[in-house]
Protein backbone atom coordinates (compact mmCIF):
# COMPACT_ATOMS: atom_id res chain seq x y z
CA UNK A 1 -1.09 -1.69 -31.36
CA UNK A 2 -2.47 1.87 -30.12
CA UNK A 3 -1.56 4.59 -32.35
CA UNK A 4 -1.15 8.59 -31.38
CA UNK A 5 -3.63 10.62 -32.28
CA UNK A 6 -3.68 12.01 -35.79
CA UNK A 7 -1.87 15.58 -35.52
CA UNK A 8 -1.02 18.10 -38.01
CA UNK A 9 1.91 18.06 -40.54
CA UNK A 10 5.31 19.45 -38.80
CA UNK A 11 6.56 22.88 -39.90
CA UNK A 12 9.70 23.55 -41.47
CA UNK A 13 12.34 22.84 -39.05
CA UNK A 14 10.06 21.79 -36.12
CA UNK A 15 10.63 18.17 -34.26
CA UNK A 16 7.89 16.63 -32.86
CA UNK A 17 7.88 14.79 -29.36
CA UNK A 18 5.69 11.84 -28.55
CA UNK A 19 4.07 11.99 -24.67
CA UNK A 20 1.21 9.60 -23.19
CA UNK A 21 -2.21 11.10 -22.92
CA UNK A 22 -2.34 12.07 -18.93
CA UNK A 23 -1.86 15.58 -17.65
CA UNK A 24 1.41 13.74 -15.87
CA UNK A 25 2.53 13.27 -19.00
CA UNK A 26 1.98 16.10 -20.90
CA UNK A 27 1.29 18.75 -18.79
CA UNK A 28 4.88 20.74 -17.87
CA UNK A 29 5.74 19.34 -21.53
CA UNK A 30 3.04 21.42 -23.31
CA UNK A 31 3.41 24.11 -20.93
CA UNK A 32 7.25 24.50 -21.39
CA UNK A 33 6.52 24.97 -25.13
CA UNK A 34 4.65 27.66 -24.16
CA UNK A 35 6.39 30.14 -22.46
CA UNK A 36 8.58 33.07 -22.87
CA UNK A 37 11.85 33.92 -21.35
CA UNK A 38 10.22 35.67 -18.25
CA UNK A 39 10.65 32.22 -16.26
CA UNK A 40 13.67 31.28 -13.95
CA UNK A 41 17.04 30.24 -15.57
CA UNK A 42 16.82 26.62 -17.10
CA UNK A 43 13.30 27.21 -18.81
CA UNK A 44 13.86 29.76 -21.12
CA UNK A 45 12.79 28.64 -25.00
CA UNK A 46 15.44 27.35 -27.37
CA UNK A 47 15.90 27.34 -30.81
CA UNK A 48 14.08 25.35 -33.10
CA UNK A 49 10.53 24.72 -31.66
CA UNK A 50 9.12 21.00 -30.43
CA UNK A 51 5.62 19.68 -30.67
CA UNK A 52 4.28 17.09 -28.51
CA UNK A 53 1.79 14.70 -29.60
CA UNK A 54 -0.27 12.34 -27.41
CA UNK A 55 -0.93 8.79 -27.24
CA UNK A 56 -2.55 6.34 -25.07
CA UNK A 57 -1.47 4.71 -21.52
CA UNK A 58 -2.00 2.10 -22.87
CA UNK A 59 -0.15 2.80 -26.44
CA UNK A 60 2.54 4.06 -23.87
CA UNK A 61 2.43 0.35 -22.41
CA UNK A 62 2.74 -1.90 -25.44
CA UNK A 63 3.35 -0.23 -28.68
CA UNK A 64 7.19 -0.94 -29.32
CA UNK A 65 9.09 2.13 -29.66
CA UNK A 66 10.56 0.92 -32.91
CA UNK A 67 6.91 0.92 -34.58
CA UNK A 68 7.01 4.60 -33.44
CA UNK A 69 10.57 6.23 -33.54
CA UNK A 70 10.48 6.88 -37.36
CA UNK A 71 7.84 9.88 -36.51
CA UNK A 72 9.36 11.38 -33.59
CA UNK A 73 12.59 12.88 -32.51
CA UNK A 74 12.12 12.40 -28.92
CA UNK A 75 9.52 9.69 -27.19
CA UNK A 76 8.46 9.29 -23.65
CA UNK A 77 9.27 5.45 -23.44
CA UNK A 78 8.91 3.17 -20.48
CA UNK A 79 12.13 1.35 -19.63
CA UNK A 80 10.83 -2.26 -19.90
CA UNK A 81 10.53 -1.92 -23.97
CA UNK A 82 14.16 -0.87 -24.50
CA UNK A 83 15.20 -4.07 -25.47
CA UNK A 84 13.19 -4.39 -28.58
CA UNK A 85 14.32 -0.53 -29.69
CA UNK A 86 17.71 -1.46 -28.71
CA UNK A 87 17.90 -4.38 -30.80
CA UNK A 88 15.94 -2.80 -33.85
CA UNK A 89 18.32 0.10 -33.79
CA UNK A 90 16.05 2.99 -33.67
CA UNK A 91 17.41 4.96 -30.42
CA UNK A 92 20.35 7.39 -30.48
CA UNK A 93 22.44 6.48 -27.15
CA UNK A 94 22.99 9.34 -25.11
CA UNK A 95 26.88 8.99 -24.97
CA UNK A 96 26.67 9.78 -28.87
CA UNK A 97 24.75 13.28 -27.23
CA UNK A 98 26.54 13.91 -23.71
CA UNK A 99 30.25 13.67 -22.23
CA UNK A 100 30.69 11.74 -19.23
CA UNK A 101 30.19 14.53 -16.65
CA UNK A 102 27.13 15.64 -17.62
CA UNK A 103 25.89 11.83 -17.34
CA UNK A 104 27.05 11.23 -14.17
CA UNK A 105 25.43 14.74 -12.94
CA UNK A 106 21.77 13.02 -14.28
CA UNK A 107 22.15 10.01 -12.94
CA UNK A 108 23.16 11.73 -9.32
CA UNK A 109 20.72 13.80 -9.11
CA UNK A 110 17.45 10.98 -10.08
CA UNK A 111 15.64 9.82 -7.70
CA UNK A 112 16.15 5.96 -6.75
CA UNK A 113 16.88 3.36 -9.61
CA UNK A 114 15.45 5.66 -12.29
CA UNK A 115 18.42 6.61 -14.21
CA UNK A 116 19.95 3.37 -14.68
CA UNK A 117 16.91 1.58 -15.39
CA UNK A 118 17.65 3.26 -19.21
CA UNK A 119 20.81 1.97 -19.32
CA UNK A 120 21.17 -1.70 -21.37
CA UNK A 121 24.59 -3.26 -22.15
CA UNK A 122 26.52 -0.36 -20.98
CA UNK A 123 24.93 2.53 -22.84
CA UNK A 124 22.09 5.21 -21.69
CA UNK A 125 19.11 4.58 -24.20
CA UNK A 126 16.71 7.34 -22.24
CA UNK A 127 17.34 10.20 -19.73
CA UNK A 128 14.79 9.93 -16.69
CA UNK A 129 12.28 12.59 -17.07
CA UNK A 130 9.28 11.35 -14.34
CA UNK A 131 9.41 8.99 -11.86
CA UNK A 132 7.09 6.44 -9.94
CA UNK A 133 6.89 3.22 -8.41
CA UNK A 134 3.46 1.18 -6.86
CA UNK A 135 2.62 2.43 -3.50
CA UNK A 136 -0.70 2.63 -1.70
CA UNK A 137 -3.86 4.85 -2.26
CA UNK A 138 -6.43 5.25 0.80
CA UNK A 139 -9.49 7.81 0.70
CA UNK A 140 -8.84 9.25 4.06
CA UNK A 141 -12.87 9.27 4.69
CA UNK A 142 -13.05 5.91 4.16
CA UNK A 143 -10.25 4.24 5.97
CA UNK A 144 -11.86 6.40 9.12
CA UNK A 145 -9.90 6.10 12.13
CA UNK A 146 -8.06 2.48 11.76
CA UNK A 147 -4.69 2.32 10.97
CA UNK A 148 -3.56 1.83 7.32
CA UNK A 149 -2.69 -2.14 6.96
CA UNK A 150 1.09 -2.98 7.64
CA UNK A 151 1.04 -6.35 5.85
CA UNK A 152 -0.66 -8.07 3.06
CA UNK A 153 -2.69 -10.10 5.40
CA UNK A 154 -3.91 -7.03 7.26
CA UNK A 155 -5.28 -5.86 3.62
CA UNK A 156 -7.23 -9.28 3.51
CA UNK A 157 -8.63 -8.81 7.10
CA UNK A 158 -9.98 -5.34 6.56
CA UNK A 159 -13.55 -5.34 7.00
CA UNK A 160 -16.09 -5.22 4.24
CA UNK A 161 -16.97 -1.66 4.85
CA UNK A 162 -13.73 -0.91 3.59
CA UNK A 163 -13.83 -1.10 -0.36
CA UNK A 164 -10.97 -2.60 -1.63
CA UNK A 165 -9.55 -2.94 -4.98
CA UNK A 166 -6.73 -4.50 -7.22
CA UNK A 167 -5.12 -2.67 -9.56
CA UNK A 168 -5.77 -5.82 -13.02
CA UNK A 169 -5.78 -3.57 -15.96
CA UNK A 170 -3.30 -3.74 -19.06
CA UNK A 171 0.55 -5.05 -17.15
CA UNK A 172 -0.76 -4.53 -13.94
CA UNK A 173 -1.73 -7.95 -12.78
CA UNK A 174 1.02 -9.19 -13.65
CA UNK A 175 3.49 -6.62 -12.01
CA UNK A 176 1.35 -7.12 -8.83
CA UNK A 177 2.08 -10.59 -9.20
CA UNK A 178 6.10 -9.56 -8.85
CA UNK A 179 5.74 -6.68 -6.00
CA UNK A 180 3.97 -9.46 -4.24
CA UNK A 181 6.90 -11.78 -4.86
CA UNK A 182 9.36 -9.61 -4.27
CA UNK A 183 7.76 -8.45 -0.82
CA UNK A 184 8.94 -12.32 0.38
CA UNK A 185 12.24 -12.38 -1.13
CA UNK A 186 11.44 -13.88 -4.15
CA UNK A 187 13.21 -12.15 -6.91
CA UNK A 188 12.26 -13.35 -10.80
CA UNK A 189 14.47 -14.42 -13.27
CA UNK A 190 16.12 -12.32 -15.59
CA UNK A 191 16.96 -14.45 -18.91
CA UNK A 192 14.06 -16.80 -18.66
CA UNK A 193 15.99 -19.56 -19.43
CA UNK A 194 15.52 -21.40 -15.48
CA UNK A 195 13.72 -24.20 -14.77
CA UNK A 196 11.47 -21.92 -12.63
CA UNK A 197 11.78 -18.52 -13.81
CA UNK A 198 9.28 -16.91 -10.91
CA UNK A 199 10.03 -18.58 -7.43
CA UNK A 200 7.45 -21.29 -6.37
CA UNK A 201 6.60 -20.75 -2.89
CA UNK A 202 6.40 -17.05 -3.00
CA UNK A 203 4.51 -17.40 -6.33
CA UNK A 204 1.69 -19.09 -5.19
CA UNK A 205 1.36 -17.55 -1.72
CA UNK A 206 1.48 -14.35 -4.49
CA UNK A 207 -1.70 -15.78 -6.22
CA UNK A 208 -3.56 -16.93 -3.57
CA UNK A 209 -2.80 -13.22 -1.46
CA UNK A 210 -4.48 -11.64 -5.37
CA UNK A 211 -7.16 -14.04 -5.41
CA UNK A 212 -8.74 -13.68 -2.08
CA UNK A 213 -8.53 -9.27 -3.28
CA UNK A 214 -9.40 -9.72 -6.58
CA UNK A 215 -12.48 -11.54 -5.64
CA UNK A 216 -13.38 -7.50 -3.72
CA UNK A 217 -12.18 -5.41 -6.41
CA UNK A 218 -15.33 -3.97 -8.14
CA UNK A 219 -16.64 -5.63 -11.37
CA UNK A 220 -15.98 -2.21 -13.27
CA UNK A 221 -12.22 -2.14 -12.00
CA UNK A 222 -11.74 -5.65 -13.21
CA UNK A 223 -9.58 -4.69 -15.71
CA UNK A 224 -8.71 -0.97 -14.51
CA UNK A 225 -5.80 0.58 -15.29
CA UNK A 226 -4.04 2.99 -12.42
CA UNK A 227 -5.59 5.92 -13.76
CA UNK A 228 -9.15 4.31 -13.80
CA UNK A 229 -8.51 3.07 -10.47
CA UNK A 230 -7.39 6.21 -8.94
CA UNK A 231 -10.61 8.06 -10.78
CA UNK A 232 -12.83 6.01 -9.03
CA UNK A 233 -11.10 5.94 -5.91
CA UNK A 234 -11.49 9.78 -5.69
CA UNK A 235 -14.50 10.19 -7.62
CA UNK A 236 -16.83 9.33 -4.69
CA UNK A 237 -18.62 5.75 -4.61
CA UNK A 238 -14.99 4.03 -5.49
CA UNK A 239 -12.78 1.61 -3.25
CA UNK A 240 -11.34 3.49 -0.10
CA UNK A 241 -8.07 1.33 -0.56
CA UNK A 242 -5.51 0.05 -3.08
CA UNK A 243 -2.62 -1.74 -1.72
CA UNK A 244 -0.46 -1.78 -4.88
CA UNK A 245 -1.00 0.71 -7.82
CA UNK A 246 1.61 3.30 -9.57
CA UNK A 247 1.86 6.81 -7.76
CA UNK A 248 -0.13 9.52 -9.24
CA UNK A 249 0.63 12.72 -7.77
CA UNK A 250 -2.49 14.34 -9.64
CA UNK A 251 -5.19 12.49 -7.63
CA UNK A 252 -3.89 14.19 -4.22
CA UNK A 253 -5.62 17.12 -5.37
CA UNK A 254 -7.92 16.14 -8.34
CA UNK A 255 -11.32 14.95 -7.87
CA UNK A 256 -14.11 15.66 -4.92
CA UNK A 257 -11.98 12.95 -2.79
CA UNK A 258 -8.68 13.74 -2.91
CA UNK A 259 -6.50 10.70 -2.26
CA UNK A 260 -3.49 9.79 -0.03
CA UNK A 261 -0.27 7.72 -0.73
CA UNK A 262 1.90 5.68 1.13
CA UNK A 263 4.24 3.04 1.04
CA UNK A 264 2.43 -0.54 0.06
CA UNK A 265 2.23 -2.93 2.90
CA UNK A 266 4.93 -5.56 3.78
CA UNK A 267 4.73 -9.58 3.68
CA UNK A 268 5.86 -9.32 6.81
CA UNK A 269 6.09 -6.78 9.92
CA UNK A 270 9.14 -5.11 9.40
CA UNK A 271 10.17 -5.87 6.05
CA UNK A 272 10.51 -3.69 3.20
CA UNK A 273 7.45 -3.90 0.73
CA UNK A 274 7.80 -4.96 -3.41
CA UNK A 275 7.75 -2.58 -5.66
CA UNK A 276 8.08 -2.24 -9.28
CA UNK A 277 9.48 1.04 -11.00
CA UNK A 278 7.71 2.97 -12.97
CA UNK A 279 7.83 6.31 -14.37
CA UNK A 280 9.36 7.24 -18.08
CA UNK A 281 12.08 8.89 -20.13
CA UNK A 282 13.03 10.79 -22.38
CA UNK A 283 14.80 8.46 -26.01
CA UNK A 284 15.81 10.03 -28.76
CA UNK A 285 14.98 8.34 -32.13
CA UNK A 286 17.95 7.87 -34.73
CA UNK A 287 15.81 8.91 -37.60
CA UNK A 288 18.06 12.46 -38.01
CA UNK A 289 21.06 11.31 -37.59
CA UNK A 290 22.77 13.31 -40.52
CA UNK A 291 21.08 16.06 -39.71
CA UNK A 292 23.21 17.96 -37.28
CA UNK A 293 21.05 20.71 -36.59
CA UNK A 294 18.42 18.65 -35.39
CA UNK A 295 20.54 16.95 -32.83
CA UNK A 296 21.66 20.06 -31.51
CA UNK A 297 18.73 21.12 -30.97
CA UNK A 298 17.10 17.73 -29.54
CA UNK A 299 20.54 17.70 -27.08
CA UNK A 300 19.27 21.73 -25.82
CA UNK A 301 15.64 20.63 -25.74
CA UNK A 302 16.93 17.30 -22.80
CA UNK A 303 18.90 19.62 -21.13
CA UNK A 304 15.95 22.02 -20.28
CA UNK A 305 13.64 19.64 -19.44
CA UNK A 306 16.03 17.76 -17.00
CA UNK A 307 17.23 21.45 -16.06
CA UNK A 308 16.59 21.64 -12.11
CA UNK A 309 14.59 24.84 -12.74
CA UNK A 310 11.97 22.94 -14.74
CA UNK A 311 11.81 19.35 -12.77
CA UNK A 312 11.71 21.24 -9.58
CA UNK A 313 9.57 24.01 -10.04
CA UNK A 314 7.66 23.79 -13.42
CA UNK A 315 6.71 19.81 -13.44
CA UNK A 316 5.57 19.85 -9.75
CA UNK A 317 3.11 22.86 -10.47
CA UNK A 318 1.79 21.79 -13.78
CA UNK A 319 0.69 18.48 -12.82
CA UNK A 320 4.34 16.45 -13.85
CA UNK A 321 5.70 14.42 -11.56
CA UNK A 322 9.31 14.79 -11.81
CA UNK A 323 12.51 12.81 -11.59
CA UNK A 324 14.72 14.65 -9.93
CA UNK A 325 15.36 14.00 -6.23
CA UNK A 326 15.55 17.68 -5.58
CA UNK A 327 11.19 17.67 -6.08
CA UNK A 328 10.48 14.90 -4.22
CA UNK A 329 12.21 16.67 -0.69
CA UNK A 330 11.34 19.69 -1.31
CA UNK A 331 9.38 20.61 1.13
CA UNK A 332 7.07 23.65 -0.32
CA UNK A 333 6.08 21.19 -3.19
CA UNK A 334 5.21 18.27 -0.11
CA UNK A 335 3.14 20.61 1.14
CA UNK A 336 1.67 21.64 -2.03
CA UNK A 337 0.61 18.17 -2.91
CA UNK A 338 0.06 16.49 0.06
CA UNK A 339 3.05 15.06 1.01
CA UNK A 340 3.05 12.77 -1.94
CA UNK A 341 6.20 12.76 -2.43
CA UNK A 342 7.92 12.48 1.06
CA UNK A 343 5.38 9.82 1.51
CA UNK A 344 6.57 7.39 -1.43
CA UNK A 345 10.13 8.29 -1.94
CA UNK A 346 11.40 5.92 -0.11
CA UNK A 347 9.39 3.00 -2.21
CA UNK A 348 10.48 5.01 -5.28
CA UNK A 349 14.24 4.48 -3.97
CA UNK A 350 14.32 0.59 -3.36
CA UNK A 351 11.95 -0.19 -6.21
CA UNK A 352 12.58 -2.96 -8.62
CA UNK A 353 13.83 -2.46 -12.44
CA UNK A 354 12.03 -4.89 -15.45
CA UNK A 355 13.90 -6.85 -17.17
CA UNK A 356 14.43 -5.09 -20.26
CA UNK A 357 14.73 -8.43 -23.36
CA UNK A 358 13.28 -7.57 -26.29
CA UNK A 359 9.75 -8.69 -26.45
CA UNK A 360 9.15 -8.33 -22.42
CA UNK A 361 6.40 -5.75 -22.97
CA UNK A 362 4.08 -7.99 -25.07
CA UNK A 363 4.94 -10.65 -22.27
CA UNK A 364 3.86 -9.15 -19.63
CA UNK A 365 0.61 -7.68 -21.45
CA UNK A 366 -0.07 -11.52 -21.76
CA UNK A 367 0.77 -12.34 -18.09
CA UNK A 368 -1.56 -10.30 -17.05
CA UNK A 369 -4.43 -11.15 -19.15
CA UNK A 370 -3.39 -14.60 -18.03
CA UNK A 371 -3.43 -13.59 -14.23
CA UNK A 372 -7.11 -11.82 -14.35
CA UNK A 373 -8.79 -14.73 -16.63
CA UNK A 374 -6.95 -17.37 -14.22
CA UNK A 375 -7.94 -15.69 -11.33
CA UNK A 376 -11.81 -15.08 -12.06
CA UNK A 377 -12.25 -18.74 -13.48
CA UNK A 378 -10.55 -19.94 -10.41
CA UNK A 379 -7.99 -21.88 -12.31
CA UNK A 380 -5.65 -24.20 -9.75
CA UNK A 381 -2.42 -21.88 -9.14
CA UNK A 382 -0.22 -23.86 -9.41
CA UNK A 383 -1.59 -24.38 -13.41
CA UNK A 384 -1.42 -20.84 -13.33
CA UNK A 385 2.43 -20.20 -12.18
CA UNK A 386 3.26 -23.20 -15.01
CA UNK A 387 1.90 -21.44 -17.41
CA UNK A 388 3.50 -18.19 -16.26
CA UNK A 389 6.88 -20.04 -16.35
CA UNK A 390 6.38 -21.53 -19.65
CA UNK A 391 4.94 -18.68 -21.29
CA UNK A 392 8.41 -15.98 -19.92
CA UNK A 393 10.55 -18.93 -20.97
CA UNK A 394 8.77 -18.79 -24.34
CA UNK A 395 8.99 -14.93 -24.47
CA UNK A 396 12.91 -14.67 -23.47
CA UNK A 397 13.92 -17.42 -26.49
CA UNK A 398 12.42 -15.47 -29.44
């Protein structure tokens, strides 16, 4: 388990907040904190002040919220680790916080599956606050003058001049093993209690596709996660091409190679590429609950950072990447960032939601050290889609 960084004691009547460790994720956070009343309607300060605190991608990965919500009022969570939170009671639902109306209004205005991907059995455990999906990085200067690859078997044929990598590190073997799935059709189970929970034939056409590009991702990005990979890409000597890896609008401007993004290539010309949703939201922890000030104040702080003022203007500018559909087709803030977001929204929109059973984080942390050991020993795949099957069904009956 990854732990925040040590941080000083809260003042008198301050909450504290709980962000990951990127500028993504804390950047327009830390920044709204910071300023006065001079900005646009929607951003101006409220009442009782919040702190953020930091912790690890990969503490924003696998720690379960539970282990974390007794510390914080609100906590940038990741939708696939509901289940556990859910089930050890430590979230406030946001119908206990917001009428109806005011729901609905959220959940019309995020972009693609994002708001509903917090809701579990019938109640909204999160508010969407950033959104992403996997899509495809390319270093312009490297890619030259060929075309981006259409399919998955155009990313295998590109010649070796072209540096290619995988995206392995921390979940992300294993969610490339679903986008790749779910690029053919093959949608996994939900409960885990099939016979097969990941299909067959698009499973192992899945690990045989990741073996033949794992075997030309770089020994150093063996076990990269997107952030790594996306440092190296536009740091210089990295790949010139990742055909699956979580959207980072930062690295379209960061770095001496700025990077591009598009959608990731299809099994098949024509058809619509797998994706798997990312992004985070905003939870708020039930450890006030008497205290009524403190939920009033937790309810004003949600509204202003959801406020279209702040996911429009402020996140774009500080480095966020928001939720809101209104950023992503805007066109000053394409322009601003490279056309990002016009680029990916319409992965973002069709992208596919995580189960969310208590206990699927730690699962799919295992799949996917499963998934990189089995594919640099060269185990058999079909040993290695057992295993995968026996290890979910394991997961879903604890």
């Amino acid at each position: 388990m990854t732990a925040p960084a040590m941080a000083p004691p809260t003042a008198v009547g301050e909450l504290r907040g709980l962000t990951w460790d990127h500028p993504r994720g804390y950047g327009p956070l830390e920044e709204l904190s910071r300023i006065d009343a001079s900005v646009p309607p929607g951003c101006e300060t409220v009442g009782r002040p919040l702190r953020w605190d930091r912790q690890p991608l990969s503490g924003f990965e696998s720690t379960p919220i539970a282990a974390l919500a007794a510390d914080y009022d609100l906590l940038v969570v990741d939708h696939s680790g509901l289940g556990g939170a859910v089930e050890a009671g430590c979230l406030v639902a946001m119908e206990v916080l917001f009428g109806p109306t005011e729901l609905a209004a959220w959940r019309e205005r995020s972009v693609g599956p994002s708001f509903d991907s917090y809701v579990l059995d019938d109640r909204t455990w999160a508010l969407p606050l950033d959104a992403a999906a996997q899509v495809a990085a390319v270093r312009p200067d490297l890619m030259g003058e060929r075309d981006l690859p259409r399919t998955w078997e155009e990313v295998c044929a590109l010649p070796r001049e072209v540096p290619v990598t995988l995206c392995l590190g921390g979940p992300h073997a294993f969610l490339t093993f679903l986008s790749l799935c779910l690029a053919q059709g093959g949608e996994p189970a939900r409960d885990g209690e099939e016979d097969s929970p990941f299909p067959r034939e698009q499973g192992l056409a899945a690990l045989e596709t990741m073996a033949v590009l794992a075997a030309r991702t770089p020994p150093g990005l063996g076990s990269a996660d997107p952030v790594a990979v996306l440092r190296a890409m536009a740091a210089g000597q990295g790949p010139g091409y990742c055909p699956l890896v979580h959207g980072y609008v930062t690295y379209t401007r960061s770095g001496p190679y700025p990077l591009a993004f598009s959608a990731p290539p299809a099994w098949l010309p024509g058809d619509p590429p797998g994706s798997v949703l990312g992004g985070t939201g905003l939870a708020v922890s039930s450890r006030r609950t008497g205290d009524a000030a403190a939920r009033s104040a937790v309810r004003d702080h949600l509204r202003r950072l959801l406020a279209d003022p702040v996911q429009r203007g402020l996140f774009p500018v500080t480095g966020g990447q928001p939720a809101a559909r209104s950023a992503w087709t805007d066109p000053w803030t394409n322009d601003q960032w490279g056309g990002f977001y016009r680029s990916t929204l319409a992965t973002v929109e069709r992208a596919w939601v995580r189960p969310r059973w208590p206990g699927y984080p730690s699962f799919q942390q295992a799949a996917s050290e499963l998934l990189r050991e089995g594919l640099a020993e060269g185990r058999p795949h079909r040993a290695l889609l057992d295993e995968l099957d026996a290890r979910h069904r394991a997961g879903r009956r604890r």
